[in-house]
Protein backbone atom coordinates (compact mmCIF):
# COMPACT_ATOMS: atom_id res chain seq x y z
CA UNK A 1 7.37 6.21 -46.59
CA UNK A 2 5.34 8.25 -44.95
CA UNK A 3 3.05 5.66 -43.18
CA UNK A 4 5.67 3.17 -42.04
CA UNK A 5 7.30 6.39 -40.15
CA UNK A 6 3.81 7.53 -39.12
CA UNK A 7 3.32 3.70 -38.06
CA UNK A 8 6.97 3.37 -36.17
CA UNK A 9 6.21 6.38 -33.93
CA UNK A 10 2.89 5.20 -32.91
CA UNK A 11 4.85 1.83 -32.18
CA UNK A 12 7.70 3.66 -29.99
CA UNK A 13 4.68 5.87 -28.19
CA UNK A 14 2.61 3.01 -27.10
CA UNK A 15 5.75 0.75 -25.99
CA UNK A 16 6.94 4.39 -23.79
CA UNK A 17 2.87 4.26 -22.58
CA UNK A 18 3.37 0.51 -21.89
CA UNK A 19 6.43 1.13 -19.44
CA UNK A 20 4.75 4.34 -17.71
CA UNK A 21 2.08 3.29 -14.80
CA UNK A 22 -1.36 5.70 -14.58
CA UNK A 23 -0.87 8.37 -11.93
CA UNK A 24 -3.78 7.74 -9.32
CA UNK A 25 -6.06 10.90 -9.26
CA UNK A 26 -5.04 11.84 -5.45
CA UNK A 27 -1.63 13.12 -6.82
CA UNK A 28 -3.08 15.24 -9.85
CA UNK A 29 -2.88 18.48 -7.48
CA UNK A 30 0.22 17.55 -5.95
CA UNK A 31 1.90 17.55 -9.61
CA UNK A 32 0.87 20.49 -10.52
CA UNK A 33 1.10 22.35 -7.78
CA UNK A 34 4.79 20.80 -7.94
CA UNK A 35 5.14 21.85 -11.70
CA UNK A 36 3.87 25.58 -11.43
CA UNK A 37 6.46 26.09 -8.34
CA UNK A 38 8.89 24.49 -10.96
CA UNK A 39 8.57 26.86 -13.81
CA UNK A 40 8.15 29.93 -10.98
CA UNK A 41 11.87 28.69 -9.64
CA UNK A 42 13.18 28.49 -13.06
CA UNK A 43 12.73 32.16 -13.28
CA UNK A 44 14.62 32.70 -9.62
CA UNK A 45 17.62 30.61 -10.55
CA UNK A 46 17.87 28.06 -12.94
CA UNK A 47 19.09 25.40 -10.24
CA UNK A 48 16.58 25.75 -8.08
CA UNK A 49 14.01 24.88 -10.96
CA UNK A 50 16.07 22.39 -11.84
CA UNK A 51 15.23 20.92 -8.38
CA UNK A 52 11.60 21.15 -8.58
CA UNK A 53 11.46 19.50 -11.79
CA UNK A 54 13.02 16.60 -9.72
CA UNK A 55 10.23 16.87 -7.09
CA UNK A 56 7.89 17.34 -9.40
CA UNK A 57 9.11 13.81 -11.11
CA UNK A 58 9.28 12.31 -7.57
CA UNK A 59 5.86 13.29 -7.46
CA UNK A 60 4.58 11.61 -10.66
CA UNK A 61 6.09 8.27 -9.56
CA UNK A 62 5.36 8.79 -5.80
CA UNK A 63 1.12 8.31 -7.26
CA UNK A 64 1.52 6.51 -9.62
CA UNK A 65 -1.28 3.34 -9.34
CA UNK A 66 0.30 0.31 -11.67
CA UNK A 67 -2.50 -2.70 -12.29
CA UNK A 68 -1.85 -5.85 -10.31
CA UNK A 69 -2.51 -9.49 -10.72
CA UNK A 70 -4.45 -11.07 -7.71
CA UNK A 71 -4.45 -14.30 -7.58
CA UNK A 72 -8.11 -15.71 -7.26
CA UNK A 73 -8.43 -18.46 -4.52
CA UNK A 74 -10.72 -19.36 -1.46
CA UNK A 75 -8.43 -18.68 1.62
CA UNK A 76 -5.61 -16.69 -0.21
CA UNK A 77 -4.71 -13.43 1.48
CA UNK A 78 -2.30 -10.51 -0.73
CA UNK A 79 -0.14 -7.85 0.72
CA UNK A 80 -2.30 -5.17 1.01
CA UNK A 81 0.91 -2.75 -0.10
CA UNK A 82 4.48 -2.64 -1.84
CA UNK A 83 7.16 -2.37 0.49
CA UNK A 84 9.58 -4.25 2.95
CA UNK A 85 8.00 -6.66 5.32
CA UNK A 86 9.12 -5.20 8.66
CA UNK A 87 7.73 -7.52 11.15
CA UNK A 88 5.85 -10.81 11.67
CA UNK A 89 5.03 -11.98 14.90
CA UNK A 90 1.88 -12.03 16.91
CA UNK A 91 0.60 -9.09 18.33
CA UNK A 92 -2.29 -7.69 20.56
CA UNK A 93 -4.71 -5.99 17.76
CA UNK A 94 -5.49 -2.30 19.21
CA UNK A 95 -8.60 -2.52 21.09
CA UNK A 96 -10.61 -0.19 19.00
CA UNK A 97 -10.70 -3.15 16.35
CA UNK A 98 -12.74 -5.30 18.46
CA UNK A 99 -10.96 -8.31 17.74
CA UNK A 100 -10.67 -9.78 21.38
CA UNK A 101 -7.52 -9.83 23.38
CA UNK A 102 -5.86 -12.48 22.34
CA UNK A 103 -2.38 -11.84 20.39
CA UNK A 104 -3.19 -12.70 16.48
CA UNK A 105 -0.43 -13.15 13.73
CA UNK A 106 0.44 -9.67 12.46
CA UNK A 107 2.13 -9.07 9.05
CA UNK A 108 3.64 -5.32 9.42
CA UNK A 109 4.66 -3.88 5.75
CA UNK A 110 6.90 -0.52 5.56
CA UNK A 111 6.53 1.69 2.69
CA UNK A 112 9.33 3.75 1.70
CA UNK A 113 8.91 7.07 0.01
CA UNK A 114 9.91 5.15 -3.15
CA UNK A 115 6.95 2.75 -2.96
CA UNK A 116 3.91 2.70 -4.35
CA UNK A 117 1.34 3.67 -1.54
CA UNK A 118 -1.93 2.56 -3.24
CA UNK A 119 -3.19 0.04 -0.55
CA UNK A 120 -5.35 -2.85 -1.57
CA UNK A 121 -7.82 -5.71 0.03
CA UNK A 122 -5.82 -8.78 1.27
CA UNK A 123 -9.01 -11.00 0.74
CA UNK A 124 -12.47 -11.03 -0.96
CA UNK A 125 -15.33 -9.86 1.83
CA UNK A 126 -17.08 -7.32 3.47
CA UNK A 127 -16.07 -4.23 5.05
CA UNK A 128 -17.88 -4.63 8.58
CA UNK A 129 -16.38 -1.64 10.19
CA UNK A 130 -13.88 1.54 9.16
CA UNK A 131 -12.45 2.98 12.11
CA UNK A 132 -10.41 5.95 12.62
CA UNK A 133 -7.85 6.97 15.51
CA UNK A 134 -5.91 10.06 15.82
CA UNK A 135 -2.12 9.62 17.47
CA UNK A 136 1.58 10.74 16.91
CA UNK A 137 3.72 10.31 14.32
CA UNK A 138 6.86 8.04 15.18
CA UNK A 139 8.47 6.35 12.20
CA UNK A 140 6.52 3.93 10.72
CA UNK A 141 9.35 1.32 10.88
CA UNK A 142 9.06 1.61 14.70
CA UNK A 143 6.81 -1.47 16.36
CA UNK A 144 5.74 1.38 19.09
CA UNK A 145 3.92 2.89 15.37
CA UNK A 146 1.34 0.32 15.53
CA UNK A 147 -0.10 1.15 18.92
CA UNK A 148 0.63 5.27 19.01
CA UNK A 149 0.63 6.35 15.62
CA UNK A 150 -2.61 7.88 13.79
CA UNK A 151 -4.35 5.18 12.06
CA UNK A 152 -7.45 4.07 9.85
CA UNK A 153 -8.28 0.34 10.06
CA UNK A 154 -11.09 -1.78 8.13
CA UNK A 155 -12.53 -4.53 9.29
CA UNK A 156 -13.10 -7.10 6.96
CA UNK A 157 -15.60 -10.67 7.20
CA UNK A 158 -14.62 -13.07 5.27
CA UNK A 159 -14.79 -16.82 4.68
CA UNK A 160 -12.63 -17.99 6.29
CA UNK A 161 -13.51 -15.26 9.59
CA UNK A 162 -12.68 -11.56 10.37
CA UNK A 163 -9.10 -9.78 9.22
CA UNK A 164 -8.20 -6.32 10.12
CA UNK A 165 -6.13 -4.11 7.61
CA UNK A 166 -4.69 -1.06 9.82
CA UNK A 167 -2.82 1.81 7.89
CA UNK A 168 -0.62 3.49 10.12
CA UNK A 169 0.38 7.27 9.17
CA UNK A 170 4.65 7.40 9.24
CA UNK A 171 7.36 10.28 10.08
CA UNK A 172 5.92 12.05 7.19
CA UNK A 173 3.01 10.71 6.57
CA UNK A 174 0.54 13.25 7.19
CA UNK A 175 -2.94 12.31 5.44
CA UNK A 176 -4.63 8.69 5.20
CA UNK A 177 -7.12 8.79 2.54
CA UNK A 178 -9.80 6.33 2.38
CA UNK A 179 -11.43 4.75 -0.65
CA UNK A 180 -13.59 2.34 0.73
CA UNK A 181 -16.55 2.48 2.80
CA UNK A 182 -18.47 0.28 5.62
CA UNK A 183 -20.91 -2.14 4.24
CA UNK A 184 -18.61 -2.23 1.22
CA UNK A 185 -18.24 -5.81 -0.83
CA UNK A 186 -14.88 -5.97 -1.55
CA UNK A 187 -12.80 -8.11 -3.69
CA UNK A 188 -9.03 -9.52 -2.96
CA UNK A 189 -6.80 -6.84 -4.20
CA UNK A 190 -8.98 -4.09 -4.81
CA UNK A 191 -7.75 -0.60 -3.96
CA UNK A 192 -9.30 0.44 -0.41
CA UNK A 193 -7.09 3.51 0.39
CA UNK A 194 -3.77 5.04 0.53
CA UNK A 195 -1.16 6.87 2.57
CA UNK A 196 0.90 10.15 1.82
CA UNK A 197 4.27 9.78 2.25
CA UNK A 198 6.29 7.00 3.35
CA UNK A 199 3.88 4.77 6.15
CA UNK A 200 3.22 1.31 7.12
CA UNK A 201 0.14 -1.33 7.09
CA UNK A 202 -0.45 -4.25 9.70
CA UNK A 203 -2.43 -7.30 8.31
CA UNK A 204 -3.96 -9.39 11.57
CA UNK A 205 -4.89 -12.54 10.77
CA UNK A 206 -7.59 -15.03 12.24
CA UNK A 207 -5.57 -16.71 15.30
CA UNK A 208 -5.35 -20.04 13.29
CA UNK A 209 -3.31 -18.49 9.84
CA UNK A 210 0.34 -19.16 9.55
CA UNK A 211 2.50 -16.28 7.81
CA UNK A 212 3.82 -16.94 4.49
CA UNK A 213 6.08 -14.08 4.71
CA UNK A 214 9.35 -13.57 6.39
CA UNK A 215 10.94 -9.74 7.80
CA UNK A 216 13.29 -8.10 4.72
CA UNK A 217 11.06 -9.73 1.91
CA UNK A 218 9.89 -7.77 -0.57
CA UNK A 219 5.89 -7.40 -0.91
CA UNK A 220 3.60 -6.24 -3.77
CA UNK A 221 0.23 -5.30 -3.35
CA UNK A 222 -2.69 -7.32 -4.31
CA UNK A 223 0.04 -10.08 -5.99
CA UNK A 224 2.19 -10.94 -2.78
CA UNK A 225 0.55 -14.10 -1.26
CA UNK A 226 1.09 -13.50 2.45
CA UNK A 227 -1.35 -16.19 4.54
CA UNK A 228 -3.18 -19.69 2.75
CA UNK A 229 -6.50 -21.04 4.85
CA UNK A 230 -6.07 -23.64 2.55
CA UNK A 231 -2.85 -25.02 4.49
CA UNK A 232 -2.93 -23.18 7.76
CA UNK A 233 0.29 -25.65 8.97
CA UNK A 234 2.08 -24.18 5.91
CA UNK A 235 5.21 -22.41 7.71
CA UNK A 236 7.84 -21.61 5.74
CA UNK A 237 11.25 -21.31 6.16
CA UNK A 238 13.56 -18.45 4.05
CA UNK A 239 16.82 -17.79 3.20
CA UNK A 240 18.65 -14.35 2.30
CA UNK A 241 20.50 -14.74 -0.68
């Protein structure tokens, strides 16, 4: 009797472990930090602890960094973050990039404070260049956020030719943290950085790409197929439902 109870909690345990995603090691201070001002409230007023154990939940699925499929094909490019695809349109790429000054297809993403804000590698490559610029902080939904807001971009080379991935700090957004590095091999949808809290990515594409993606859909990072070299003529047309 013993052992099939022993054996039915293990069960229930790893099926609660299979429906909770790993918290990403960037948030570890955040949560406790978060938890110790918790139990401090708690011994204020009972409410306001009450509160920060809220935050302090907010904060364990604000970082938390779920595994992704990619899918694994020559010319495929992923979201490189969960969120709302705000804009798709072509776009002067800042100058800083070095990508000429020509407009290029640009994918714009909006992450909410609900999303997951682990960003990852559109395609498989090399990090040529990282490059850093300091600026305001508009809302990240804003198209004016792309050319004045702070922002880290990598430059990435390709097969199929060079791709910039620009993360744009939001409203609240405060810190851009960076996981990769120049010189870097990287592979489609590996995790290259993130953004604290609630931000934005741009994806510019090489001149020739056609959008797979339409403004209100839904991305996911590193799954999300949002461009095919394969099929460059491969516009799509979408319908809200």
């Amino acid at each position: 009797m013993f052992r099939r109870t022993e054996c039915g909690t293990m069960s229930i345990v790893a099926s609660i472990r299979g429906q909770l995603a790993p918290i990403h090691r960037q948030g570890y201070l955040f949560i406790a930090m978060s938890a110790v001002v918790s139990v401090a409230l708690f011994f204020v007023a009972a409410p306001l602890g009450w509160l920060g154990t809220v935050v302090t939940a907010w904060m364990l699925y604000f970082f938390r960094d779920p595994p992704r499929v990619t899918p694994l094909a020559d010319g495929l490019f992923v979201a490189p973050a969960d969120g709302r695809v705000s804009g798709v349109t072509q776009a002067l790429p800042p100058v800083e990039l070095g990508l000429g000054d020509r407009a290029l297809p640009r994918i714009s993403i909006f992450m909410s404070v609900f999303d997951c804000h682990i960003n990852r590698s559109p395609v498989a490559g090399r990090i040529e260049r990282v490059v850093y610029r300091p600026g305001k902080f508009f809302n990240a939904d804003l198209d004016k956020a792309s050319e004045e807001n702070e922002r880290n971009a990598f430059i990435i080379t390709g097969p199929v030719g060079r791709i910039a991935v620009v993360q744009v700090a939001g409203l609240i957004a405060r810190r851009i943290v960076v996981f990769a590095h120049e010189g870097q091999d990287i592979r489609a949808g590996e995790r290259i950085g993130m953004i604290r809290f609630g931000s934005r990515v741009d994806v510019y594409l090489p001149d020739h790409l056609a959008p797979l993606v339409s403004p209100g859909q839904t991305a996911i990072a590193g799954e999300t197929v949002i461009a095919d070299a394969r099929r460059p003529d491969n516009a799509r047309t979408y319908r809200a439902s």
